[in-house]
Protein backbone atom coordinates (compact mmCIF):
# COMPACT_ATOMS: atom_id res chain seq x y z
CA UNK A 1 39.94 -6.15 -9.21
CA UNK A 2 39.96 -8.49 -6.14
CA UNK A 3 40.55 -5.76 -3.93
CA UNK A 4 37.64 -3.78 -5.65
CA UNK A 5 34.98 -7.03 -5.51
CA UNK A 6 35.76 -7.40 -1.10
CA UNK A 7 35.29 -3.69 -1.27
CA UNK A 8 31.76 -4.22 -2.80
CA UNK A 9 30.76 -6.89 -0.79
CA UNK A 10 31.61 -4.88 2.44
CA UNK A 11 29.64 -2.28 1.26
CA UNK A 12 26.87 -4.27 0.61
CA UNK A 13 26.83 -6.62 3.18
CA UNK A 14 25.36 -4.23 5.74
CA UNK A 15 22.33 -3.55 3.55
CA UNK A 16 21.80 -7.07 3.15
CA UNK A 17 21.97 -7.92 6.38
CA UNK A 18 19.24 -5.16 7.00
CA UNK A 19 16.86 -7.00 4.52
CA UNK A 20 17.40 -10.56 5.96
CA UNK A 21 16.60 -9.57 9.37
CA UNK A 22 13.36 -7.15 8.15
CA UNK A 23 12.25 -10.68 6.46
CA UNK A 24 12.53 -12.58 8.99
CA UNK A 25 11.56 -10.21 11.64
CA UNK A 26 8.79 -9.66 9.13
CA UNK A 27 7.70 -13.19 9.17
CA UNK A 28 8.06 -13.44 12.91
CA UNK A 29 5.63 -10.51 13.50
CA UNK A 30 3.15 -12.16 10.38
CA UNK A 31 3.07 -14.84 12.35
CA UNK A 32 2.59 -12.94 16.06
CA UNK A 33 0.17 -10.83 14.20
CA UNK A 34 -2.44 -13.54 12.55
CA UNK A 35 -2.42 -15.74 15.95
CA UNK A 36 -3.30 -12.75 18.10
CA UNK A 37 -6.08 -11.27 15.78
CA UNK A 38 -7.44 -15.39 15.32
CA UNK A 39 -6.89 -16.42 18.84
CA UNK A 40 -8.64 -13.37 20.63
CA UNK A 41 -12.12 -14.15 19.22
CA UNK A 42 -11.57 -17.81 19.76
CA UNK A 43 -10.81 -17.62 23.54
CA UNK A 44 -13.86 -14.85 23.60
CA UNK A 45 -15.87 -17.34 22.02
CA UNK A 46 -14.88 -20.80 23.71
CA UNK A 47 -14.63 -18.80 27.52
CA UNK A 48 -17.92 -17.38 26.93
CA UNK A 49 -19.34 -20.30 25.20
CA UNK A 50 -20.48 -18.00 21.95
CA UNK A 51 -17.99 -19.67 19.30
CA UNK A 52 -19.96 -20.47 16.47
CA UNK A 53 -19.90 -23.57 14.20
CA UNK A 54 -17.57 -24.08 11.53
CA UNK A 55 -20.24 -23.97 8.33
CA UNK A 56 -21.59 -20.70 10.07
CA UNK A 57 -18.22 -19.02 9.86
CA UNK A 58 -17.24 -20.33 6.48
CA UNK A 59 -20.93 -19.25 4.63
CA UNK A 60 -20.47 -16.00 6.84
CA UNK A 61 -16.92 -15.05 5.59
CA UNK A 62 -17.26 -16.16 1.63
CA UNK A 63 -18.24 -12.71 0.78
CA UNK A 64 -15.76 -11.09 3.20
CA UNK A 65 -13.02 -12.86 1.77
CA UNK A 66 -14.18 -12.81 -1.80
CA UNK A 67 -13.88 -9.08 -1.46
CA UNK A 68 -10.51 -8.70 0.56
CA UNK A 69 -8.46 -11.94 -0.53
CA UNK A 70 -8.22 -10.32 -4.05
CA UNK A 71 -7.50 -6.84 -2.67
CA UNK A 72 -5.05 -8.24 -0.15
CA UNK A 73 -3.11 -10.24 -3.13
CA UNK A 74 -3.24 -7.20 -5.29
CA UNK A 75 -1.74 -4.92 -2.61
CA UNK A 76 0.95 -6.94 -2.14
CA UNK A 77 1.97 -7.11 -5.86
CA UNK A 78 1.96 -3.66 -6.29
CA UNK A 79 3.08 -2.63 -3.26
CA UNK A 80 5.95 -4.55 -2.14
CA UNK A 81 8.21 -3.03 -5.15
CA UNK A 82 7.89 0.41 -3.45
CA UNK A 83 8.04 -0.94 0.52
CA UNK A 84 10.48 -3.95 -0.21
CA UNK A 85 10.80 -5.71 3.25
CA UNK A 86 8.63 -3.14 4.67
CA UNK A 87 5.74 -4.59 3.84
CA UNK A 88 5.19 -6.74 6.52
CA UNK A 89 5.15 -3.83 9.22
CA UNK A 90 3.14 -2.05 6.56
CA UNK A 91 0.75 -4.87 5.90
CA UNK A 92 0.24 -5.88 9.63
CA UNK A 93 -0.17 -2.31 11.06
CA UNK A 94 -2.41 -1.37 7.79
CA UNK A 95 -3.73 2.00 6.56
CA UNK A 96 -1.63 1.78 3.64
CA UNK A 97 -3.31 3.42 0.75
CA UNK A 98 -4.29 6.45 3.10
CA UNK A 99 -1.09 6.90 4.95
CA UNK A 100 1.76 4.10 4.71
CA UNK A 101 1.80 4.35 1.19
CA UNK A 102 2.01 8.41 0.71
CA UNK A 103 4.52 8.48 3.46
CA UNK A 104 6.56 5.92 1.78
CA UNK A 105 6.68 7.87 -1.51
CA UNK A 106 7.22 11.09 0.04
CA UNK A 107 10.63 10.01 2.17
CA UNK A 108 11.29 8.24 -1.21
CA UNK A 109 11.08 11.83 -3.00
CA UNK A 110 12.12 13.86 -0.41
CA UNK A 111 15.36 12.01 -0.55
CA UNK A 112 16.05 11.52 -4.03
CA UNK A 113 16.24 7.71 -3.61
CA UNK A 114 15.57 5.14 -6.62
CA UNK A 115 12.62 2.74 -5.78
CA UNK A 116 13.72 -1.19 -5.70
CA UNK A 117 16.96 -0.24 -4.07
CA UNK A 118 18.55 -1.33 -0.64
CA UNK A 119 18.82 2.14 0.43
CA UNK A 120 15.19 2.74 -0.74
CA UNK A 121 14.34 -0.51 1.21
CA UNK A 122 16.11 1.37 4.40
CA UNK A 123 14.49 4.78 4.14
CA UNK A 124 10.90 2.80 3.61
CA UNK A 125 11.90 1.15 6.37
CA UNK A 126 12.81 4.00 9.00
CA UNK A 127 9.40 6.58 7.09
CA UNK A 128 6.78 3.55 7.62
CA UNK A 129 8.62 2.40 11.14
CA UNK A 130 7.93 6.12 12.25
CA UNK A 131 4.69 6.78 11.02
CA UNK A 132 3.31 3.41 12.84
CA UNK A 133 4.88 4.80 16.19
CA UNK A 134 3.21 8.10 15.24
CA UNK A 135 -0.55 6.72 14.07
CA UNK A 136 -0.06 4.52 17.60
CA UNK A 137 0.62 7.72 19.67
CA UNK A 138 -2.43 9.74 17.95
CA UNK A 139 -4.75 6.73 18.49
CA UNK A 140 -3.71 6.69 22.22
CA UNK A 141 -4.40 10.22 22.68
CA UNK A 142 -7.38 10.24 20.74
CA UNK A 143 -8.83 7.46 23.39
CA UNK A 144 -8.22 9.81 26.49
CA UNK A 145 -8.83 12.59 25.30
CA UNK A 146 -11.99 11.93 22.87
CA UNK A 147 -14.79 12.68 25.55
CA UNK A 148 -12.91 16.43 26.47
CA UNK A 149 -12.64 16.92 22.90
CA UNK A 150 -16.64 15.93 22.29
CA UNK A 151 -17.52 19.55 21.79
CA UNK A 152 -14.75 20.32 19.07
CA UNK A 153 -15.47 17.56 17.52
CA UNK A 154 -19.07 17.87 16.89
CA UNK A 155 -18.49 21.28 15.42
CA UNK A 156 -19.54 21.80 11.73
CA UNK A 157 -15.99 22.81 10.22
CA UNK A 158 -14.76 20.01 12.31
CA UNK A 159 -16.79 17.57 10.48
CA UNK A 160 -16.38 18.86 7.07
CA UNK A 161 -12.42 18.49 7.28
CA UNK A 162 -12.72 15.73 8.69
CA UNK A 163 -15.15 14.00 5.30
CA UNK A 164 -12.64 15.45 3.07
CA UNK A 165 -9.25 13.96 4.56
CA UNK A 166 -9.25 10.60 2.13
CA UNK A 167 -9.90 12.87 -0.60
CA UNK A 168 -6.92 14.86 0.46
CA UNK A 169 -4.53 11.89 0.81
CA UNK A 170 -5.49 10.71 -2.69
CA UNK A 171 -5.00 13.61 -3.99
CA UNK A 172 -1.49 14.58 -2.57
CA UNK A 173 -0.50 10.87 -3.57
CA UNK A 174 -2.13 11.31 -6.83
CA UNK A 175 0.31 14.09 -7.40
CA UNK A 176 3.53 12.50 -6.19
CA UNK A 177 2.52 9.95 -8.37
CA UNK A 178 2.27 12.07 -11.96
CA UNK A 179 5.38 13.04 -11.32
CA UNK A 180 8.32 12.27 -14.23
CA UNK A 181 10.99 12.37 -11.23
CA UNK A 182 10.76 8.25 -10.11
CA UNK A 183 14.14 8.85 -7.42
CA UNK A 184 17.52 8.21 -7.46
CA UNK A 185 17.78 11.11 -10.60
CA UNK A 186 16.08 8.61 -12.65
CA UNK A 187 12.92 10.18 -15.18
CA UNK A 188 10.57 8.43 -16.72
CA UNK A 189 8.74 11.02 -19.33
CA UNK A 190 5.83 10.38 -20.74
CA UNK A 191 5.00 7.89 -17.93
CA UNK A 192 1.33 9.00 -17.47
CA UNK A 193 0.50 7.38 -21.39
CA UNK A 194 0.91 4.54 -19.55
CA UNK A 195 -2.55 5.45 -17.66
CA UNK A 196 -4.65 5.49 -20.24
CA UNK A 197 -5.60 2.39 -21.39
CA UNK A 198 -6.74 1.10 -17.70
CA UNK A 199 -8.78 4.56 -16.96
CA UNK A 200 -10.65 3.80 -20.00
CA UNK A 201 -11.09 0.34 -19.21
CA UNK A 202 -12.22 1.14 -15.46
CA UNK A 203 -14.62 3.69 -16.17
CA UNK A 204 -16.48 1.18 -19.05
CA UNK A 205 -16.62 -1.06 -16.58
CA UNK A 206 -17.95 1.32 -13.71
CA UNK A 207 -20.71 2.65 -16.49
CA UNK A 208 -21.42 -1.11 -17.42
CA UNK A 209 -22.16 -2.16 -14.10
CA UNK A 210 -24.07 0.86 -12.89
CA UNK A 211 -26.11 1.60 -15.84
CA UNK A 212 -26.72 -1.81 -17.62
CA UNK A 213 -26.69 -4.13 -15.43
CA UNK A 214 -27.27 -1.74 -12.69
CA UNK A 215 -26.00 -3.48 -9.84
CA UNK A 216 -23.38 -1.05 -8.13
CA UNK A 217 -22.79 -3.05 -5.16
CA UNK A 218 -20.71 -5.68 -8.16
CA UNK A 219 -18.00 -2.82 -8.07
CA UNK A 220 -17.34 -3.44 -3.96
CA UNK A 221 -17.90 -7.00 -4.05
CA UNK A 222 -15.25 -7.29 -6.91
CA UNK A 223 -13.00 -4.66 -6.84
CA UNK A 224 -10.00 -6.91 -5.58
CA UNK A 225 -10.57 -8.94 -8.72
CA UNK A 226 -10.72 -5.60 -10.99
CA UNK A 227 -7.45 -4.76 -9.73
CA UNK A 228 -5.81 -7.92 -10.37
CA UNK A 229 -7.03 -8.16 -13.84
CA UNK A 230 -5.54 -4.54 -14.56
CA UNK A 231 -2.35 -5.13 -13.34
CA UNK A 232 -1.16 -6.90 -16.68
CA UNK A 233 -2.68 -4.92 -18.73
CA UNK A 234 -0.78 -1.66 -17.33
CA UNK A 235 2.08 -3.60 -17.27
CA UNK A 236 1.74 -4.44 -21.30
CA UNK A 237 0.24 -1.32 -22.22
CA UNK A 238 3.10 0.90 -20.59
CA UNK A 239 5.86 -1.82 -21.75
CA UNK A 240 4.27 -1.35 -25.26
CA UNK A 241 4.18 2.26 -25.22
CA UNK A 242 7.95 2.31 -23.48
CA UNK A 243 9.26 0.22 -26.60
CA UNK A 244 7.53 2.36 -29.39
CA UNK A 245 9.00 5.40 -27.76
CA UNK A 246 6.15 6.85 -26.08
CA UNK A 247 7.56 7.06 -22.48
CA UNK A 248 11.41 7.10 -21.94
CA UNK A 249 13.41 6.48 -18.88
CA UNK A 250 16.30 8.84 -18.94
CA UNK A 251 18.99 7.52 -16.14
CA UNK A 252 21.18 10.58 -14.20
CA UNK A 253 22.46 13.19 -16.17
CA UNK A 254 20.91 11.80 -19.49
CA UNK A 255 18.55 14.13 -21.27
């Protein structure tokens, strides 16, 4: 039994070594991260003497942050389950609902790996490392080579595919995410019940807003908040529905 237990450990310690030094390479680049985005307008603004007063900033910001502190708390709940210590690079190179986020569930899929694990935490890892050197490479070519490519990109069918392409992400992550197959050979049927309750709840609200009190803009200003307050109800709803036997997780080779 000993012998078993140090074999264990050995096998795990690698993987847990690999999440300690994500975290705290992942706090390190947080850190790196904040002070460079901060400090570049405030040298701008002191060298050029343009740095505006305090109050000016704060009354300037309170809707920017009432709209993105929410959303940026919300993200992190429900995302850091499928990243785990890939959230940091995910969170500080952003673009995660259009492209982190589908190309984390994909290597997730593509691999057969259960969510919440350390070797999900290491192929997260490696798929959202890659596609931040990739999205880095594209933007650098895209800056030398956007005035050749002026012409192409002017063109009608250019500009059509090019409206449609958050559409197209949604939808191909829309589709990963109906799926019964949640990695790692685990299934969870029935999982989509588990939907319900918030669609219903999100459109009343969307037809409230628009059409009685008829202020649309509510919906940007507050989406953050929406999504906060619907994360325990799909949590109760689909725990609910899970223990009347509405949606059943069936582990490897159950049926």
């Amino acid at each position: 039994m000993a012998d078993k237990e140090n074999k264990t450990e050995k096998i795990d310690a690698p993987g847990k070594a690999h999440i300690n030094s994500m975290h705290r390479l992942g706090r390190i680049g947080a850190v790196c991260a904040v002070l460079i985005m901060l400090g570049m307008p405030i040298f701008t603004g002191i060298y050029f003497d343009a740095m505006p007063g305090i109050v000016k900033i704060f009354t300037t910001s309170l809707g920017l942050l009432a709209l993105f502190v929410p959303g940026a708390i919300s993200e992190v709940i429900a995302y850091t389950p499928i990243f785990g210590s890939s959230i940091y690079l995910a969170q500080i190179t952003g673009n995660i609902t259009n492209l982190k986020l589908p190309v984390a569930n994909t290597a997730l899929q593509i691999l057969d790996v259960e969510a919440g694990t350390e070797d999900a935490d290491i192929v997260t890892s490696i798929a959202v490392s890659v596609s931040s050197f990739v999205t880095i490479l594209v933007v650098f070519l895209g800056v030398l080579l956007i005035l050749p490519l002026t012409p192409v990109l002017t063109l009608a069918p250019v500009k059509l595919a090019s409206s449609n392409i958050v559409p197209a992400l949604f939808g191909s992550l829309a589709m990963g995410s109906m799926s019964s197959n949640l990695g790692g050979g685990i299934r969870a049927k029935g999982r989509l019940k588990g939907m319900i309750l918030p669609v219903i709840l999100i459109i009343a609200v969307n037809l409230f807003v628009i059409y009685v009190l008829k202020q649309p803009i509510l919906l940007a200003l507050y989406q953050g908040f929406i999504m906060i307050a619907l994360l325990p109800v799909t949590y109760f709803s689909t725990k609910f529905l899970y223990n009347q036997g509405q949606i059943k997780v069936l582990l490897p080779g159950e049926e």
